[in-house]
C-alpha atoms as a PDB file:
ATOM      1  CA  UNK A   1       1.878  18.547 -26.320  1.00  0.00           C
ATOM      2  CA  UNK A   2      -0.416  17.072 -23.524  1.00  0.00           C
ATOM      3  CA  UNK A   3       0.142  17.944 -19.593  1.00  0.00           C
ATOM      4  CA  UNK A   4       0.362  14.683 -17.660  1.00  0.00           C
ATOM      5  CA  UNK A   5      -0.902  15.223 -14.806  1.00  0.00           C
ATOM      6  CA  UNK A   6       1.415  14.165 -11.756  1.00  0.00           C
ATOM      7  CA  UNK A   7       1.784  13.394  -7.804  1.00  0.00           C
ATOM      8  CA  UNK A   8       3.706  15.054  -5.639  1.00  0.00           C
ATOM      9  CA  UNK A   9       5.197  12.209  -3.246  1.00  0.00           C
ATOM     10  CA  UNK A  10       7.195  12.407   0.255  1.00  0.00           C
ATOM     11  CA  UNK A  11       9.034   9.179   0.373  1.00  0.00           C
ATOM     12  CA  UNK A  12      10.203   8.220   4.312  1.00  0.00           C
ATOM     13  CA  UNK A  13      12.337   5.601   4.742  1.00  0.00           C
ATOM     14  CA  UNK A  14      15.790   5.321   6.410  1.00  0.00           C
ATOM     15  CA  UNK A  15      16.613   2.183   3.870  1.00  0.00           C
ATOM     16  CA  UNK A  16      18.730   4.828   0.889  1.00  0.00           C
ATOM     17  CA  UNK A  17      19.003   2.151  -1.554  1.00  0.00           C
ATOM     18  CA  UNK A  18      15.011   1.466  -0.968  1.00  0.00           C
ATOM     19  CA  UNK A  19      14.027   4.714  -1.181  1.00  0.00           C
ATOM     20  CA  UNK A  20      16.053   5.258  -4.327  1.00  0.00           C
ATOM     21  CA  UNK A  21      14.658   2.546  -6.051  1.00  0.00           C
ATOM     22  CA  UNK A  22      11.176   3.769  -5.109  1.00  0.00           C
ATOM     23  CA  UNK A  23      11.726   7.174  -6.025  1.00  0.00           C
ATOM     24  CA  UNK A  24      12.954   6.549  -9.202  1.00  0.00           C
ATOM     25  CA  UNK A  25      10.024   3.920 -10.420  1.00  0.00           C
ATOM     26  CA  UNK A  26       8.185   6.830  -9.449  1.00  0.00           C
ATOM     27  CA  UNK A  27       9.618   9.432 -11.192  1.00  0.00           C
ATOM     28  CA  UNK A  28       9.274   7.259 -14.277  1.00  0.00           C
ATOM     29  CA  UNK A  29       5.523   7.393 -13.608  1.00  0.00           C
ATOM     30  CA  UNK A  30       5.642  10.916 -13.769  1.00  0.00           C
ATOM     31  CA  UNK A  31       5.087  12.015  -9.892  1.00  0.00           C
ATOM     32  CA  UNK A  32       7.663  15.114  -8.311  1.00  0.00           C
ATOM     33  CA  UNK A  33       9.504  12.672  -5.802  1.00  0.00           C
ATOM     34  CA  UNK A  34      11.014  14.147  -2.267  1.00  0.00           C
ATOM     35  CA  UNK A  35      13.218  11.291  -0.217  1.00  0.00           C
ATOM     36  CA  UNK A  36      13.844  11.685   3.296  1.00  0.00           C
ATOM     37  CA  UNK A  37      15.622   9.653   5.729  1.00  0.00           C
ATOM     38  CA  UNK A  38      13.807  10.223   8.510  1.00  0.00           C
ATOM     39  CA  UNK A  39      10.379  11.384  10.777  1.00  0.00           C
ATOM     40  CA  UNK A  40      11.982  14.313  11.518  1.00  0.00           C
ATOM     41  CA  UNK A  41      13.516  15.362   8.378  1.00  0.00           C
ATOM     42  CA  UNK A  42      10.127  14.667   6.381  1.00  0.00           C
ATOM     43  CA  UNK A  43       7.924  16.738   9.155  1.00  0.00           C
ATOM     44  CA  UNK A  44      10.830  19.530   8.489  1.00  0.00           C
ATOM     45  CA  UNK A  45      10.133  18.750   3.892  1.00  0.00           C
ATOM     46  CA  UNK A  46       6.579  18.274   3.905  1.00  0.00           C
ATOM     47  CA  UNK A  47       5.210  21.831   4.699  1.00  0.00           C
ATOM     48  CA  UNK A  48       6.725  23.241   1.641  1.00  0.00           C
ATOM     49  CA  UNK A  49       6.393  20.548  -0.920  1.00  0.00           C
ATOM     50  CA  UNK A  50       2.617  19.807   0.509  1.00  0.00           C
ATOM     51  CA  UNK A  51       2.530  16.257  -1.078  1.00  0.00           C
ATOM     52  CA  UNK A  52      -0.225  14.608  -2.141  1.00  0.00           C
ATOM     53  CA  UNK A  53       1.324  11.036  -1.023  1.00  0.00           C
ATOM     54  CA  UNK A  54       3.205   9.805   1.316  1.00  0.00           C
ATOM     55  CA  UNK A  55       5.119   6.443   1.501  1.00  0.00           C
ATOM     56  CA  UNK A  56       5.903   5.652   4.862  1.00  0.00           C
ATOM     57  CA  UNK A  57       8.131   3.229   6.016  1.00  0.00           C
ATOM     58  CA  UNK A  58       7.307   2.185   9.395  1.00  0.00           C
ATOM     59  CA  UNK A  59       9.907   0.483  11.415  1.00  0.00           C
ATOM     60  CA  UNK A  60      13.086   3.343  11.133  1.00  0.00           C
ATOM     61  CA  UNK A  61      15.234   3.130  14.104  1.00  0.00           C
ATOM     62  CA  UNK A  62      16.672   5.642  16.014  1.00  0.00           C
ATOM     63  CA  UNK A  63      13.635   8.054  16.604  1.00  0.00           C
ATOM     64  CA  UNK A  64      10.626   8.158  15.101  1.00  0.00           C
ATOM     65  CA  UNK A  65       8.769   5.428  13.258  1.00  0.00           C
ATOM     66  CA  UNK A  66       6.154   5.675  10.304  1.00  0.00           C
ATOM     67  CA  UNK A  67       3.362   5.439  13.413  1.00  0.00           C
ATOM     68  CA  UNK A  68       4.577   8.278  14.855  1.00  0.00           C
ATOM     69  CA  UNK A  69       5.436  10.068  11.681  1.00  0.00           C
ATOM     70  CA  UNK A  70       2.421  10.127  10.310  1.00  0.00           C
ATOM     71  CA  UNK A  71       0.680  11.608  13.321  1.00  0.00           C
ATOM     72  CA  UNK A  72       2.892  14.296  13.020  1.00  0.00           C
ATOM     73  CA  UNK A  73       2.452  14.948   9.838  1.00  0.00           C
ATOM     74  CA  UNK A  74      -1.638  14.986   9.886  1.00  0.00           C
ATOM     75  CA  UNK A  75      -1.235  18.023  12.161  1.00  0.00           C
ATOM     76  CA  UNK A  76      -0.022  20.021   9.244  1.00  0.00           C
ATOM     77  CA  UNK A  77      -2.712  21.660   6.570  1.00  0.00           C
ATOM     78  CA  UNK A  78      -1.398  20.016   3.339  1.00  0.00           C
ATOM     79  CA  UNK A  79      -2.258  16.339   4.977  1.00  0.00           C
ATOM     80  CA  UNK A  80      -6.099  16.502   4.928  1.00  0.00           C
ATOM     81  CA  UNK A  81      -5.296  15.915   1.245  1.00  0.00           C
ATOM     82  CA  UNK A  82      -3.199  13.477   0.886  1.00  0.00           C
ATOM     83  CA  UNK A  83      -3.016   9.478   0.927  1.00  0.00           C
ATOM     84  CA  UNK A  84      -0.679   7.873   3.175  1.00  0.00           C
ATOM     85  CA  UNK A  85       0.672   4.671   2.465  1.00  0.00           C
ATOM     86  CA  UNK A  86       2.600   2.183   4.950  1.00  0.00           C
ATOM     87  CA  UNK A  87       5.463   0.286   2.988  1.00  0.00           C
ATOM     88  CA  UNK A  88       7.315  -2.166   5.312  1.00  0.00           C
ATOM     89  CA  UNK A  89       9.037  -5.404   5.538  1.00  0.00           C
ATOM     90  CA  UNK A  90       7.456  -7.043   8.472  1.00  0.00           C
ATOM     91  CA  UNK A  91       5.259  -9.517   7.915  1.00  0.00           C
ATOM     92  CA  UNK A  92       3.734  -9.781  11.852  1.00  0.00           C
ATOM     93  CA  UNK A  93       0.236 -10.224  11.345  1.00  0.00           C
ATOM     94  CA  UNK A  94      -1.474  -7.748  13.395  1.00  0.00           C
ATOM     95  CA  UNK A  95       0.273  -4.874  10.969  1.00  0.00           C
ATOM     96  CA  UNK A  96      -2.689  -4.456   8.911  1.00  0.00           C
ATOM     97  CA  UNK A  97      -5.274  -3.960  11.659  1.00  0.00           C
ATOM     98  CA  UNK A  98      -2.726  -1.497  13.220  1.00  0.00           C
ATOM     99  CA  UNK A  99      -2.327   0.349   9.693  1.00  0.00           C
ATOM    100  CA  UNK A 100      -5.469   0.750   9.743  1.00  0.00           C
ATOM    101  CA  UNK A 101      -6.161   2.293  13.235  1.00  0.00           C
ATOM    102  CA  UNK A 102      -3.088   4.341  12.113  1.00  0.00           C
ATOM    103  CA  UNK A 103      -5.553   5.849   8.938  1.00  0.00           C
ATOM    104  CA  UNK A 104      -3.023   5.223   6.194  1.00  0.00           C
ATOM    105  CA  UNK A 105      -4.975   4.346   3.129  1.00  0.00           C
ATOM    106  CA  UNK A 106      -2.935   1.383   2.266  1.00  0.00           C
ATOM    107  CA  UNK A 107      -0.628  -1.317   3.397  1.00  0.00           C
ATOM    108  CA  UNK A 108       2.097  -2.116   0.676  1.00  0.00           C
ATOM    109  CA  UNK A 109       4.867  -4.716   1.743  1.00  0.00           C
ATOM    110  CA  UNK A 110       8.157  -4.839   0.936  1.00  0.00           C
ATOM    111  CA  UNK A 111       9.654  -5.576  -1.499  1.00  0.00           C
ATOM    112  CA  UNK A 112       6.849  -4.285  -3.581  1.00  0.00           C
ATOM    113  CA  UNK A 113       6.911  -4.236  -7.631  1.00  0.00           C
ATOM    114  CA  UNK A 114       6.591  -1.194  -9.704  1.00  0.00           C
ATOM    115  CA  UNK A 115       3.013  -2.447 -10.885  1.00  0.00           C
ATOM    116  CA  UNK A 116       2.103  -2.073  -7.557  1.00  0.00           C
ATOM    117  CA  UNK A 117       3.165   1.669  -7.141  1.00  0.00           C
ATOM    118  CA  UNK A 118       1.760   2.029 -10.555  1.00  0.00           C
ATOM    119  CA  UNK A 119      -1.542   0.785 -10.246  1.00  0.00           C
ATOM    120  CA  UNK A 120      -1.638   3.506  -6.469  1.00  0.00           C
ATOM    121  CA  UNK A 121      -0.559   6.074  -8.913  1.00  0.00           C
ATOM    122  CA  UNK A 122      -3.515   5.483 -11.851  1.00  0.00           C
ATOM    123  CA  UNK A 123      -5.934   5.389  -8.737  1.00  0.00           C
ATOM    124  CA  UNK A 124      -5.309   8.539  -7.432  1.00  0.00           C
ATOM    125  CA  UNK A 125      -5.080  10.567 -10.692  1.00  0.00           C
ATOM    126  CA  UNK A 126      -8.095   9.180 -11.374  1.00  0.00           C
ATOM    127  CA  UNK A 127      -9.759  10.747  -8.177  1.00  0.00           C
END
């Protein structure tokens, strides 16, 4: 039988029925999925599970947002590895220029289809 390889992924959003949906296309792609509900919760997951993505959503009211969160996170040693995507709903143009500032590798909208998460996945096993 032939290991697949796999992706461990940190999913942060404070949407539950988002983030299960995401996680679970995931998981059907073969990646080890962690869901947390917040900035805080996934700075407090992400040392031990050291993922090697992480799906951000960036507006998540009260506290911190996926800005934020991700700074936070690329303090820890795990993160020089790892590929951090923005997933949100707005649609304001200047997101994508501040994604970018931000560093995350890539700007997915939502709603986003599985082909989309699938073709991120294939691209990063392939690195």
């Amino acid at each position: 039988m032939q290991h697949t390889p796999s992706l461990r992924v940190l999913i942060v959003d404070d949407d539950h029925d988002g983030a299960d949906a995401l996680g679970m296309t995931l998981e059907y792609l073969g990646c080890e999925v962690r869901l947390t509900q917040s900035g805080e919760e996934a700075i407090n997951v992400a040392p031990t599970f050291a993922p090697q993505l992480v799906v951000l959503d960036l507006n998540m009211p009260p506290g911190m947002d996926g800005y934020q969160t991700a700074a936070e996170l690329r303090k820890q040693a795990w993160s020089s590895r790892a590929t951090f995507v923005a997933h949100t709903g707005c649609t304001d143009s200047s997101v994508a220029e501040d994604v970018r500032k931000a560093g995350f590798g890539y700007l997915i909208p939502k709603p986003a289809s599985a082909t989309t998460f699938e073709a991120l996945v294939g691209t990063l096993l392939a690195k």
